[in-house]
C-alpha atoms as a PDB file:
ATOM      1  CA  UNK A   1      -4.295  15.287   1.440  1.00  0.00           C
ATOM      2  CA  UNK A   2      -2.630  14.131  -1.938  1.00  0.00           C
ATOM      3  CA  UNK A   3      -1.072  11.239   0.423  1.00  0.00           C
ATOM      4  CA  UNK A   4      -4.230  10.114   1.432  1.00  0.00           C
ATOM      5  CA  UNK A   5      -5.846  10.045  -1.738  1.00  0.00           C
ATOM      6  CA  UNK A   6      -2.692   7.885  -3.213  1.00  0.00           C
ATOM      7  CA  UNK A   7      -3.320   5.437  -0.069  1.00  0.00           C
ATOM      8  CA  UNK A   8      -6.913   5.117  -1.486  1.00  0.00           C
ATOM      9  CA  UNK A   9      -5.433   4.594  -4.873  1.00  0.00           C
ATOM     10  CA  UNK A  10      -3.516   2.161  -3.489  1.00  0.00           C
ATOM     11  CA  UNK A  11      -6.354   0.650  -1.834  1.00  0.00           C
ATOM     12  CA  UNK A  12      -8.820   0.293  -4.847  1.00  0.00           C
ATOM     13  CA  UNK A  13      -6.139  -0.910  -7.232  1.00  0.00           C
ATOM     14  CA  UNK A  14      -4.932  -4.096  -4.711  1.00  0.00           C
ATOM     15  CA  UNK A  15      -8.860  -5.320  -4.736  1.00  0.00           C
ATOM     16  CA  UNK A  16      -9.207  -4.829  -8.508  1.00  0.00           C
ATOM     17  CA  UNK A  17      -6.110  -7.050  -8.997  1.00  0.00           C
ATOM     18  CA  UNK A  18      -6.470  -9.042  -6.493  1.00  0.00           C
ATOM     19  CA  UNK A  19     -10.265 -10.012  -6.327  1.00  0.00           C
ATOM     20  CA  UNK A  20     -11.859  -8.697  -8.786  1.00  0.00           C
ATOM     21  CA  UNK A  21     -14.726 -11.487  -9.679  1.00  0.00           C
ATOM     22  CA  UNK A  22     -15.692 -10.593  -5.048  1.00  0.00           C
ATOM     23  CA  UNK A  23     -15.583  -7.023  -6.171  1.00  0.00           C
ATOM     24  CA  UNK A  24     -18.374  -7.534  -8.954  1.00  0.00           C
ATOM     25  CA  UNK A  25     -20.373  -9.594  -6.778  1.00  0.00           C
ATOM     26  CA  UNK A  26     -19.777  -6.777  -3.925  1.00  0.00           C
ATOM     27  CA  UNK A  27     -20.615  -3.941  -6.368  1.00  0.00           C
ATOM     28  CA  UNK A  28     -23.859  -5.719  -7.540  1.00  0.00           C
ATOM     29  CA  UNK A  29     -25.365  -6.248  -4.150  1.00  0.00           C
ATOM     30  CA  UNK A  30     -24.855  -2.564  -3.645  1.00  0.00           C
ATOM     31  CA  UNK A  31     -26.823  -1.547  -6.479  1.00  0.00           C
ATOM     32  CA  UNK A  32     -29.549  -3.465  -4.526  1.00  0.00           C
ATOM     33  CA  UNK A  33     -29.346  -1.215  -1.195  1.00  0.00           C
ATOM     34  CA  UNK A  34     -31.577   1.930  -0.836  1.00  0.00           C
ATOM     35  CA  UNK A  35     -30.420   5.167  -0.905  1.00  0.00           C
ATOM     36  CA  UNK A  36     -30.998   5.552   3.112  1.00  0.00           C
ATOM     37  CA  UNK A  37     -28.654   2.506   3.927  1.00  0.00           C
ATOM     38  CA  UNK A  38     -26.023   3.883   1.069  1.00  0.00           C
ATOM     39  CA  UNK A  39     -26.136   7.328   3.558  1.00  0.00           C
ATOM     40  CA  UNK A  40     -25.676   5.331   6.622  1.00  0.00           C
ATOM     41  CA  UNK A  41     -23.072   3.696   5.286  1.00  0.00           C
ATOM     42  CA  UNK A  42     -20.638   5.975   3.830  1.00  0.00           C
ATOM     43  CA  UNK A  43     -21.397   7.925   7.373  1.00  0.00           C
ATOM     44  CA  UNK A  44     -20.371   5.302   9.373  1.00  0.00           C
ATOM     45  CA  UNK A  45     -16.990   4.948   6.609  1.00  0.00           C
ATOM     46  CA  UNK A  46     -16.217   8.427   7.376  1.00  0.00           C
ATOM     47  CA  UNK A  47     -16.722   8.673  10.938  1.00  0.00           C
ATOM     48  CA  UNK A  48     -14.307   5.633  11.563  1.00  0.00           C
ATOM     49  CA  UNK A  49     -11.860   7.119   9.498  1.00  0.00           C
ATOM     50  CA  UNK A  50     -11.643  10.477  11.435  1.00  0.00           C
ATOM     51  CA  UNK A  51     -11.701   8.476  14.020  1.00  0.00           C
ATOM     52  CA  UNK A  52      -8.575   6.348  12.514  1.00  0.00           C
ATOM     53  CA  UNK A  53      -6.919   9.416  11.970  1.00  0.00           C
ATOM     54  CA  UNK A  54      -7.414  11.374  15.143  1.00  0.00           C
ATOM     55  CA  UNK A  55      -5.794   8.162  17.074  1.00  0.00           C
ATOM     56  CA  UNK A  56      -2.877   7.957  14.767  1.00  0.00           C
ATOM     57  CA  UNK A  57      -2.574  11.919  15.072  1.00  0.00           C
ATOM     58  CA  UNK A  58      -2.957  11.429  18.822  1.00  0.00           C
ATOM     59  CA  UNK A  59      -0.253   8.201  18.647  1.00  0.00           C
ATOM     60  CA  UNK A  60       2.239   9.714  16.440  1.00  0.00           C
ATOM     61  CA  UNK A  61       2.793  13.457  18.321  1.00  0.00           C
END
């Protein structure tokens, strides 16, 4: 778990340094989405990771 969450870390801190003026343009049209398509959309983020997961689980042993 504390592996994953550095990955993330790792994640969030390459697109901060990297693009950071796309990443205030990307976090400003979110603020314009409704709650309902927020929902459907972190659903959608979690259900393709498990999904990533499970395959490189099923890969891997």
């Amino acid at each position: 778990m504390l592996t994953a969450l550095g990955l993330v870390l790792v994640i969030e801190g390459l697109l901060y340094a990297l693009v950071p003026s796309q990443l205030k343009a990307m976090m400003l049209a979110v603020q314009k989405l409704s709650d309902d398509q927020l929902r459907i959309g972190g659903v959608a983020a979690m259900a393709t990771g498990v999904v990533a997961v499970w395959l490189v689980h099923a890969a891997f042993s």
